[in-house]
PDB file of N, CA and C in Angstrom:
ATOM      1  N   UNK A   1     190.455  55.817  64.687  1.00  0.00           N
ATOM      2  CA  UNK A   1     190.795  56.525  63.473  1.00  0.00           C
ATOM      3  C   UNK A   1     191.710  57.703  63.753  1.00  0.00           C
ATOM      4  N   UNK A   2     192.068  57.941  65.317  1.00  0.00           N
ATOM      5  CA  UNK A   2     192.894  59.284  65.187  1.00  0.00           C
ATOM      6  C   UNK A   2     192.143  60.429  65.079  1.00  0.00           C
ATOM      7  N   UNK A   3     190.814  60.600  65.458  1.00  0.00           N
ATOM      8  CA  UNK A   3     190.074  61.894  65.393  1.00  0.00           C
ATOM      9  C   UNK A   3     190.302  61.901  67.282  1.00  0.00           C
ATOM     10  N   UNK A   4     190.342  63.433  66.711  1.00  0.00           N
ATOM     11  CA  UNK A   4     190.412  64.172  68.370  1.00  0.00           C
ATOM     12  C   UNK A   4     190.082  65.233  68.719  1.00  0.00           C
ATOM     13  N   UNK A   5     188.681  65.693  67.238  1.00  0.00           N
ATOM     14  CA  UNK A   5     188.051  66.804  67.536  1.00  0.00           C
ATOM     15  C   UNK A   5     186.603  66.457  66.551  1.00  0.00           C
ATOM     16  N   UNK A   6     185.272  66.838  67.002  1.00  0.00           N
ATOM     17  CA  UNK A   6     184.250  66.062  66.505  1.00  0.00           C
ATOM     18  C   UNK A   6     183.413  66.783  66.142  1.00  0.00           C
ATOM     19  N   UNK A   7     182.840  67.444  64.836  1.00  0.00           N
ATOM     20  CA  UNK A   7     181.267  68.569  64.797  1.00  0.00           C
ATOM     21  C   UNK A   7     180.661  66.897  64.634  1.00  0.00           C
ATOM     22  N   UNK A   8     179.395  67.314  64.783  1.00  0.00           N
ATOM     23  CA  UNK A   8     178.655  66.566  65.058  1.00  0.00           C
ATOM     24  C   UNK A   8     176.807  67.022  64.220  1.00  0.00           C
ATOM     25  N   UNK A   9     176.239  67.049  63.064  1.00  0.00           N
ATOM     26  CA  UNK A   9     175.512  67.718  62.534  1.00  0.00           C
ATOM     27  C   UNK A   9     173.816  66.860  62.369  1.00  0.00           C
ATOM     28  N   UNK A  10     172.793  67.704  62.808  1.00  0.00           N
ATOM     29  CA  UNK A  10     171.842  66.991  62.642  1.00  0.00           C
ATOM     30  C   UNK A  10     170.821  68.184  62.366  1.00  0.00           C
ATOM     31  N   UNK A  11     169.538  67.365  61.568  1.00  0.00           N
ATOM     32  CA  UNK A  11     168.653  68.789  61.290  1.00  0.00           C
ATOM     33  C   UNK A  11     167.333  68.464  62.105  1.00  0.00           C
ATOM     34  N   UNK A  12     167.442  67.562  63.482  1.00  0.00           N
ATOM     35  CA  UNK A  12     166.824  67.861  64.328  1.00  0.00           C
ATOM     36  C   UNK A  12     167.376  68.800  65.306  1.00  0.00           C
ATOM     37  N   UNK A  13     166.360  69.984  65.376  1.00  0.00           N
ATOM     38  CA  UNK A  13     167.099  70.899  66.511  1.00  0.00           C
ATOM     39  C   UNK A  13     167.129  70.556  67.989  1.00  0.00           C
ATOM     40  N   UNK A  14     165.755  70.082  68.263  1.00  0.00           N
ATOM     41  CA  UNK A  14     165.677  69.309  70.034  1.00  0.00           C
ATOM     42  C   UNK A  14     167.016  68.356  70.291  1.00  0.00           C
ATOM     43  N   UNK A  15     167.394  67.541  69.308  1.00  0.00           N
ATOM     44  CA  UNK A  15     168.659  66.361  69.445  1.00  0.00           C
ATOM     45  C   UNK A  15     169.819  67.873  69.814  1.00  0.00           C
ATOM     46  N   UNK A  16     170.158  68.561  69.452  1.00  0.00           N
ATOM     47  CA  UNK A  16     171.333  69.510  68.945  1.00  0.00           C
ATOM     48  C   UNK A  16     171.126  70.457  70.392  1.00  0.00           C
ATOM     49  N   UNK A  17     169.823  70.885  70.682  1.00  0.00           N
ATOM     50  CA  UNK A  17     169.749  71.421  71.697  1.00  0.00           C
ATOM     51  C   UNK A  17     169.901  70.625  73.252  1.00  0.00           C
ATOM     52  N   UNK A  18     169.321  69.545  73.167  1.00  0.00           N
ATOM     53  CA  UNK A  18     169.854  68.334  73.975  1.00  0.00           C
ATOM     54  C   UNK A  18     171.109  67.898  73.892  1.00  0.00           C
ATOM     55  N   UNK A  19     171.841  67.794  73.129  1.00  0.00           N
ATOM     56  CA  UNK A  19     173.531  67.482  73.353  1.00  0.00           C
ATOM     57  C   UNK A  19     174.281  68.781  73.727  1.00  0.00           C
ATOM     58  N   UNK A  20     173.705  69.906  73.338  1.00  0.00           N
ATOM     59  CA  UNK A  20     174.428  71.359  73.885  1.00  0.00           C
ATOM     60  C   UNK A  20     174.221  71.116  75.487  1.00  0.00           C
ATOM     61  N   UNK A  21     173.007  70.820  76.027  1.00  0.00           N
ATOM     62  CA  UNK A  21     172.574  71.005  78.002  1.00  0.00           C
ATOM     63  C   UNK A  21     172.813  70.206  78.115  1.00  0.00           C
ATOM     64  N   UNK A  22     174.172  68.890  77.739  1.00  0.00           N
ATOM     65  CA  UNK A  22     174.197  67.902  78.370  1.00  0.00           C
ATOM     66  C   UNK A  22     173.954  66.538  78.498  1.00  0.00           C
ATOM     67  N   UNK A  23     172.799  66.188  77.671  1.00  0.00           N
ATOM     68  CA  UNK A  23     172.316  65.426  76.728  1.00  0.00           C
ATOM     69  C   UNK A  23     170.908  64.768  78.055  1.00  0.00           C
ATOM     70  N   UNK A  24     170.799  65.258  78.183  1.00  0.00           N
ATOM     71  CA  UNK A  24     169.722  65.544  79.524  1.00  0.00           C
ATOM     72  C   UNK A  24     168.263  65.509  78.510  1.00  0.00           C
ATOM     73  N   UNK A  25     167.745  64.327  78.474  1.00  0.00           N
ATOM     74  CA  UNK A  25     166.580  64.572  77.847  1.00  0.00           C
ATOM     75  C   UNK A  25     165.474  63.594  78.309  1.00  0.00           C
ATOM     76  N   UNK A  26     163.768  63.647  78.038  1.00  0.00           N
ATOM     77  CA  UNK A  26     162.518  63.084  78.815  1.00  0.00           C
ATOM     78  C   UNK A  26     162.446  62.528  77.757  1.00  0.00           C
ATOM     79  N   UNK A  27     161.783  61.295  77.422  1.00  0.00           N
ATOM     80  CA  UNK A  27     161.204  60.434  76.547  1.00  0.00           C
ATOM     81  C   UNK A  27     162.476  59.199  76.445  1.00  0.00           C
ATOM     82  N   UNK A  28     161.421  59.114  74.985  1.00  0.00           N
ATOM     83  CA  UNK A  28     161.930  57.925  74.521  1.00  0.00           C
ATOM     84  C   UNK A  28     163.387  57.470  74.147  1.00  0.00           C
ATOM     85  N   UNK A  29     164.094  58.737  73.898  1.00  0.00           N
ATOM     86  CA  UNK A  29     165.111  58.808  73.174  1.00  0.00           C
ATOM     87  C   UNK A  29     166.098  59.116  74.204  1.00  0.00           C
ATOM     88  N   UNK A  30     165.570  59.355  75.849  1.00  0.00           N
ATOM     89  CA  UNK A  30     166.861  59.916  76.552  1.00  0.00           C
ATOM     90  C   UNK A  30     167.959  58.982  76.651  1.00  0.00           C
ATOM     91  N   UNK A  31     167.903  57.586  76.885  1.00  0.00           N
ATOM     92  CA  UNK A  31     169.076  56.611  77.413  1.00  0.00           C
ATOM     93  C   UNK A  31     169.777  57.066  76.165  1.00  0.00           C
ATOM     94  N   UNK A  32     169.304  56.717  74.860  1.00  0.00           N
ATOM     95  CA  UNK A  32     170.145  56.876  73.418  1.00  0.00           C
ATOM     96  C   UNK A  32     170.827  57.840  73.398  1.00  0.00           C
ATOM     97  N   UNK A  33     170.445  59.791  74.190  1.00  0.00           N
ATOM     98  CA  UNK A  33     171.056  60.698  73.874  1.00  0.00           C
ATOM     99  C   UNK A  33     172.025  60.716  75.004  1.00  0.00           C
ATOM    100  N   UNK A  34     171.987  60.459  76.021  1.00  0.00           N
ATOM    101  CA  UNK A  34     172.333  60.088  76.939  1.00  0.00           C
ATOM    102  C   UNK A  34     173.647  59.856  77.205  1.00  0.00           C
ATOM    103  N   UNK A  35     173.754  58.450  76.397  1.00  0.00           N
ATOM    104  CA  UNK A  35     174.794  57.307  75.887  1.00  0.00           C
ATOM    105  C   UNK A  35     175.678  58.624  74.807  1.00  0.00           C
ATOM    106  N   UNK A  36     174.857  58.835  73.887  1.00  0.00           N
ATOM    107  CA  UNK A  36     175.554  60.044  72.740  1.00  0.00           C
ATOM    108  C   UNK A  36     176.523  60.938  73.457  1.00  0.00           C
ATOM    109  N   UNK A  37     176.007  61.726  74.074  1.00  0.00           N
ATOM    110  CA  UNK A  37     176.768  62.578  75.180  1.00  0.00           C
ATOM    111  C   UNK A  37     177.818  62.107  75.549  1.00  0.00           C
ATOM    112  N   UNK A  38     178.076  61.234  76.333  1.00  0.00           N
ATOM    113  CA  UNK A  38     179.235  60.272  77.044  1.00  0.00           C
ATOM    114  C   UNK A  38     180.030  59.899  76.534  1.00  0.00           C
ATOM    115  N   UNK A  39     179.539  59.077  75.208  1.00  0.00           N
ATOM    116  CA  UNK A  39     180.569  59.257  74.272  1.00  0.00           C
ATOM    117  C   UNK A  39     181.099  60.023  73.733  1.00  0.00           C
ATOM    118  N   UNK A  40     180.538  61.364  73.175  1.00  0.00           N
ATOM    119  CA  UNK A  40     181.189  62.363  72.918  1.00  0.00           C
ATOM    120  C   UNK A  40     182.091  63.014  73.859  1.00  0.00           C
ATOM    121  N   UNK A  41     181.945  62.897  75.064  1.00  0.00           N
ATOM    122  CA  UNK A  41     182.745  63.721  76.221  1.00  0.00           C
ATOM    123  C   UNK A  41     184.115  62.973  76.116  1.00  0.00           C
ATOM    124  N   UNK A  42     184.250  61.890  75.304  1.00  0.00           N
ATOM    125  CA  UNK A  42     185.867  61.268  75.063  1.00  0.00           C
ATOM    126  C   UNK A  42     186.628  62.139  74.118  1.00  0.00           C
ATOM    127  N   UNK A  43     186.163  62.950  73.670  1.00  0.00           N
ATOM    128  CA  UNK A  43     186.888  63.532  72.597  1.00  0.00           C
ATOM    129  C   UNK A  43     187.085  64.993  73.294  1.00  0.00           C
ATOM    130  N   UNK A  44     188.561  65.563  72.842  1.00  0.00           N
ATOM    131  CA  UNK A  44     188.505  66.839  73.313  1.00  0.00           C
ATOM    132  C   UNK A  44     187.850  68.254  73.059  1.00  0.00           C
ATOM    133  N   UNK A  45     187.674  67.823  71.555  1.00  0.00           N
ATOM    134  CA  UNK A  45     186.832  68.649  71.326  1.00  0.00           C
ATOM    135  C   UNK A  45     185.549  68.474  70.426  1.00  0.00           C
ATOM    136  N   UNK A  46     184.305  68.654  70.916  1.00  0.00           N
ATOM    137  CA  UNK A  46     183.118  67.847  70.542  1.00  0.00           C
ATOM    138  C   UNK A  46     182.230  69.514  70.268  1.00  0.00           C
ATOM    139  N   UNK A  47     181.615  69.436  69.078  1.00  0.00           N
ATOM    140  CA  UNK A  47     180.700  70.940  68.707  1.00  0.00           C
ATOM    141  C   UNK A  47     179.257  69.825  68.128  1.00  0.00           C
ATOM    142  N   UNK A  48     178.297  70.599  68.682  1.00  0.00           N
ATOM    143  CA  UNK A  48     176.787  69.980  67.613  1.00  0.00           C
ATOM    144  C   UNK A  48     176.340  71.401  67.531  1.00  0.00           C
ATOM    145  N   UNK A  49     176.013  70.826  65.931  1.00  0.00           N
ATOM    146  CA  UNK A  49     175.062  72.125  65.282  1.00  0.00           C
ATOM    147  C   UNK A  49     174.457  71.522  64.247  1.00  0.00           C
ATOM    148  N   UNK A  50     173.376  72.574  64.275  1.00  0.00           N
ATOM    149  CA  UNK A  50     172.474  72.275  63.395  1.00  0.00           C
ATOM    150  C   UNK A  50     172.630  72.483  62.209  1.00  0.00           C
ATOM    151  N   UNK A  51     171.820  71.332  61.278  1.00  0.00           N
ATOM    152  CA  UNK A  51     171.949  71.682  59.903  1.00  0.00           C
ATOM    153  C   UNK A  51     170.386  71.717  58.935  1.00  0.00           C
ATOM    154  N   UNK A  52     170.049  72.191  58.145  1.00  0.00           N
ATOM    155  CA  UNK A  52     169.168  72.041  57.722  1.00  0.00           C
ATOM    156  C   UNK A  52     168.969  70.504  56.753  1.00  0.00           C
ATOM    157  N   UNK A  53     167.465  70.080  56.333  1.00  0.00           N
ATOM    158  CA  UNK A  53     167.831  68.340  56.235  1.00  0.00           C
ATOM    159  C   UNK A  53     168.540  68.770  55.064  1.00  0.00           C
ATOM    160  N   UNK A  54     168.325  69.449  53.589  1.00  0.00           N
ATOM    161  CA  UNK A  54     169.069  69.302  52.386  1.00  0.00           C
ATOM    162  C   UNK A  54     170.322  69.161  52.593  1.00  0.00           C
ATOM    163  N   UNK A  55     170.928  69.183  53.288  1.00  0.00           N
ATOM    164  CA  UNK A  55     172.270  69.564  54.052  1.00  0.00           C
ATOM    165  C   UNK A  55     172.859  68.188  54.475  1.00  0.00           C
ATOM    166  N   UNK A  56     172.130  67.234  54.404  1.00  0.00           N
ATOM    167  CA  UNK A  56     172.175  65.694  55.759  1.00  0.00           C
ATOM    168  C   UNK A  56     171.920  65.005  54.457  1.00  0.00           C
ATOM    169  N   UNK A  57     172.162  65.069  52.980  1.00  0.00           N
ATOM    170  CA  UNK A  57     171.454  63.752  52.249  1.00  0.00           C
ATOM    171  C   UNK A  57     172.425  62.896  52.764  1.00  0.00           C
ATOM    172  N   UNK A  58     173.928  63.128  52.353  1.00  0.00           N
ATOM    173  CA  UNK A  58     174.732  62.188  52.609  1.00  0.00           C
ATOM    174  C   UNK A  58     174.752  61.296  54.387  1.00  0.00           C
ATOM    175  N   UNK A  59     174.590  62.014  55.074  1.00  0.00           N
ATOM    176  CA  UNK A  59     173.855  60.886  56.068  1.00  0.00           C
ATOM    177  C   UNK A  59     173.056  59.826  56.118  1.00  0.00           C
ATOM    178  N   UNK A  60     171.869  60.331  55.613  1.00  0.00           N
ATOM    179  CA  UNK A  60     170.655  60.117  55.411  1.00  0.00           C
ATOM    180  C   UNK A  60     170.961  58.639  54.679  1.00  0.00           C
ATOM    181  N   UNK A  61     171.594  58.603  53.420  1.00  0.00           N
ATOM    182  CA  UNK A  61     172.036  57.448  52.508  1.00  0.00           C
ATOM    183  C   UNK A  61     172.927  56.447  53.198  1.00  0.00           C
ATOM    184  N   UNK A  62     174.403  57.177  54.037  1.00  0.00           N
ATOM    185  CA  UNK A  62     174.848  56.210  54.837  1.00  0.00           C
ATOM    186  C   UNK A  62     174.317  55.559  55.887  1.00  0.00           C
ATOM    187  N   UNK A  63     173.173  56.114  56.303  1.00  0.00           N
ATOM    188  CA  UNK A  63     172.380  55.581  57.106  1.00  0.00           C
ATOM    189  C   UNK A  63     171.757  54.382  56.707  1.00  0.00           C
ATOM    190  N   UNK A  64     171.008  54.327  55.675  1.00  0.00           N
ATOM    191  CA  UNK A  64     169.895  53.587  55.129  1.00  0.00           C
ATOM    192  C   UNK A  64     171.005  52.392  54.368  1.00  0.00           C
ATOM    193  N   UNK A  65     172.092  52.868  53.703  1.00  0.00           N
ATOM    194  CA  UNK A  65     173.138  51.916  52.782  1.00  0.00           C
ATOM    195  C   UNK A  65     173.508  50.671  54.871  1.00  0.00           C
ATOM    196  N   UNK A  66     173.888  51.315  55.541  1.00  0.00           N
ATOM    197  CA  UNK A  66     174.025  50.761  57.119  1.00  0.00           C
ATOM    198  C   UNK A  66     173.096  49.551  57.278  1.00  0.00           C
ATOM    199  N   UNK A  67     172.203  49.840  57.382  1.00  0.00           N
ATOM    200  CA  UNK A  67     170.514  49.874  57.493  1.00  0.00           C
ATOM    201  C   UNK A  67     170.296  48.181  56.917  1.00  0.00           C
ATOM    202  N   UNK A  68     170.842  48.598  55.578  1.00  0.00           N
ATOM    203  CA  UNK A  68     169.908  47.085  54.677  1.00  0.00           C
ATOM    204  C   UNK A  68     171.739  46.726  54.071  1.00  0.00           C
ATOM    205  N   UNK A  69     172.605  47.028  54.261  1.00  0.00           N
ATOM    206  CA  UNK A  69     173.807  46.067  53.266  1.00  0.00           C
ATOM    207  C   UNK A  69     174.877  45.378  54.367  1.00  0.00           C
ATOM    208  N   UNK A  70     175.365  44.844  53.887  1.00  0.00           N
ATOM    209  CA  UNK A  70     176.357  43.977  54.565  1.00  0.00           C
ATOM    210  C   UNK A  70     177.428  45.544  55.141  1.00  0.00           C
ATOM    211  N   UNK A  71     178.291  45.004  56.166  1.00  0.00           N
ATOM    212  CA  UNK A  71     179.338  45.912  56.850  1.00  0.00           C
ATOM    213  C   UNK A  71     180.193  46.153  55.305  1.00  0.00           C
ATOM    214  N   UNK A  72     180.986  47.252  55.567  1.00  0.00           N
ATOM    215  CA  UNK A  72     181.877  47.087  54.517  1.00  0.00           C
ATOM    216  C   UNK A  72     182.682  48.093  54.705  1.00  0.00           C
ATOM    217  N   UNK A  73     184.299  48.360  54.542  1.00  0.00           N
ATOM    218  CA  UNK A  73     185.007  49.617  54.917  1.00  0.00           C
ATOM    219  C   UNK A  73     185.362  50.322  53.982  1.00  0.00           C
ATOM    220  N   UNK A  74     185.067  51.670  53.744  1.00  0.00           N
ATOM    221  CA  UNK A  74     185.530  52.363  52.714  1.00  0.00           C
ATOM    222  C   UNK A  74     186.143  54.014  52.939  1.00  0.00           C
ATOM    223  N   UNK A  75     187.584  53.825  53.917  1.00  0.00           N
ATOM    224  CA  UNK A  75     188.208  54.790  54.488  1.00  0.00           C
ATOM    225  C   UNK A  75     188.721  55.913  53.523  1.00  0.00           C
ATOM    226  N   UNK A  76     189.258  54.972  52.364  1.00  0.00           N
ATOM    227  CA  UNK A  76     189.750  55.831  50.937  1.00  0.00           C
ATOM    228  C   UNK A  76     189.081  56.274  49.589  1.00  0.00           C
ATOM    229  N   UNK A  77     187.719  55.482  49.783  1.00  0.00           N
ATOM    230  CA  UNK A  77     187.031  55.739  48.477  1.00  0.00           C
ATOM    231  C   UNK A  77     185.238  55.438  48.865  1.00  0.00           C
ATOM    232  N   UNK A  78     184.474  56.707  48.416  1.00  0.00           N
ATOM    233  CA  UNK A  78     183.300  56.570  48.926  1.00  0.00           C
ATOM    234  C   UNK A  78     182.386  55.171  48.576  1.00  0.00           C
ATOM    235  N   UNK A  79     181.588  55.099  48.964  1.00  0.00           N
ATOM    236  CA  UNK A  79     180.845  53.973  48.012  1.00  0.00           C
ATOM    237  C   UNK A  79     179.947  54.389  47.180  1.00  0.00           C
ATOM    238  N   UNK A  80     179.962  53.517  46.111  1.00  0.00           N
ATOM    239  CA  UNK A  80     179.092  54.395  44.317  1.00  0.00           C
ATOM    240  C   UNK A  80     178.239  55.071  45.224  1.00  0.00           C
ATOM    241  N   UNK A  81     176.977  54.730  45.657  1.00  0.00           N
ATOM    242  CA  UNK A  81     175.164  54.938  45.975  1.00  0.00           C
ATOM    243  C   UNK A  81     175.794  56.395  46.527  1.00  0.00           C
ATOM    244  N   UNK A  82     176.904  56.644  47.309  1.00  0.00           N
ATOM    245  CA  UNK A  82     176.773  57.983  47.788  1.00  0.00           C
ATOM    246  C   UNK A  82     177.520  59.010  46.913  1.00  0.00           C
ATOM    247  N   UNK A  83     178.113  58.610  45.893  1.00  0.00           N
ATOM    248  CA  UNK A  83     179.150  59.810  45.063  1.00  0.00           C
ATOM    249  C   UNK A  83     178.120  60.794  44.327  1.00  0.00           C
ATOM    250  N   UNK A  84     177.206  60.678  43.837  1.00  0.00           N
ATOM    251  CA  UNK A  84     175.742  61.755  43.096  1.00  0.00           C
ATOM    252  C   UNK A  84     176.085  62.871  44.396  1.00  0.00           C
ATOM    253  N   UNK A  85     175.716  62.062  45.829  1.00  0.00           N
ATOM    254  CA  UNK A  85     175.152  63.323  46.892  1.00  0.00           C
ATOM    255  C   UNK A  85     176.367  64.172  47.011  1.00  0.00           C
ATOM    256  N   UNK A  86     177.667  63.447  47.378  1.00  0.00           N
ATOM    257  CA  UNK A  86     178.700  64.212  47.510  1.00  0.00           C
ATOM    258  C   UNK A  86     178.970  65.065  46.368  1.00  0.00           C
ATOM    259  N   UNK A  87     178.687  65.237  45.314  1.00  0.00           N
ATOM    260  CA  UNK A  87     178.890  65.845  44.060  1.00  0.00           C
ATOM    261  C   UNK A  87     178.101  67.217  44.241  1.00  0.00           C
ATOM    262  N   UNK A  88     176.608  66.946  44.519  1.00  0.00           N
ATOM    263  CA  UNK A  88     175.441  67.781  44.418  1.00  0.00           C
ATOM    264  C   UNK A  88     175.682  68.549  46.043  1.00  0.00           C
ATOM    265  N   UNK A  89     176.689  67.712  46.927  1.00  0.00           N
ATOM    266  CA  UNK A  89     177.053  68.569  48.257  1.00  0.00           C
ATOM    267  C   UNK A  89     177.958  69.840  48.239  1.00  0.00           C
ATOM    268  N   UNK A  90     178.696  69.300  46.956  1.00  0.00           N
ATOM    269  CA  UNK A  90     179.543  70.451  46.937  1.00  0.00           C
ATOM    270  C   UNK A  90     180.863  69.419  48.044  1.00  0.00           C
ATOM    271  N   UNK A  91     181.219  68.822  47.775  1.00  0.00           N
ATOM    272  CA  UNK A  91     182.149  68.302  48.080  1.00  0.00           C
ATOM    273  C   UNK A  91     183.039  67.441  46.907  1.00  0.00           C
ATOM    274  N   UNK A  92     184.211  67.912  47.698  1.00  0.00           N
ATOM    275  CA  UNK A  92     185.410  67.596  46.272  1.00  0.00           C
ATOM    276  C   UNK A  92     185.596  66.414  46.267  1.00  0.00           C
ATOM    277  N   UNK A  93     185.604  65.070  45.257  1.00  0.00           N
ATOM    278  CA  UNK A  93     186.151  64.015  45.501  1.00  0.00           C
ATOM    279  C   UNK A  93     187.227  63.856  44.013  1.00  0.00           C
ATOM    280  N   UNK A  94     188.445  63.559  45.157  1.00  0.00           N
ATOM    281  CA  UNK A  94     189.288  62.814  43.582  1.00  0.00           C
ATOM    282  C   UNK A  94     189.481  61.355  43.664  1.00  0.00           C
ATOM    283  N   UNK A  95     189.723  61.038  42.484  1.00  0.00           N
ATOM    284  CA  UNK A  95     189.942  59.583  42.330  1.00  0.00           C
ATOM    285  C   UNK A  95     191.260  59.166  42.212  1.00  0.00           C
TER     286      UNK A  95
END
């Protein structure tokens, strides 16, 4: 896509604090954060910070829309299920 600089936002703080040291983490989740890290180190410039969850609906939905629907690309225009959150995000959309 031509990105070459990355925030990166989650409202788990351990994930956020684990990708800040490196992505160096015990359990279940280390190979996954692990892998996260590495990939991020392709980009020149990579930031994680935290967000609080009200903050993440629109994730949260692209996640779950991921989750249960067929692939589908929508580079220029959101898809319906998420335009409410982006609205209530405070994010501008024109048509």
């Amino acid at each position: 896509a031509g990105c070459n600089r990355l925030v990166v936002n989650s409202d788990n703080m351990e994930v956020i604090d684990t990708m800040k040291n490196g992505g160096q983490s015990v359990g279940t989740s280390e190979e996954v954060l692990d892998d996260c890290y590495f990939i991020a180190c392709d980009f020149p410039l990579v930031r994680f910070e935290h967000c609080n969850r009200e903050a993440n609906k629109v994730a949260y939905e692209v996640a779950r829309l991921a989750k249960f629907s067929i692939t589908r690309d929508w580079f220029e225009d959101p898809v319906n299920e998420i335009v409410p959150l982006l609205i209530d995000d405070g994010t501008i959309i024109s048509n």
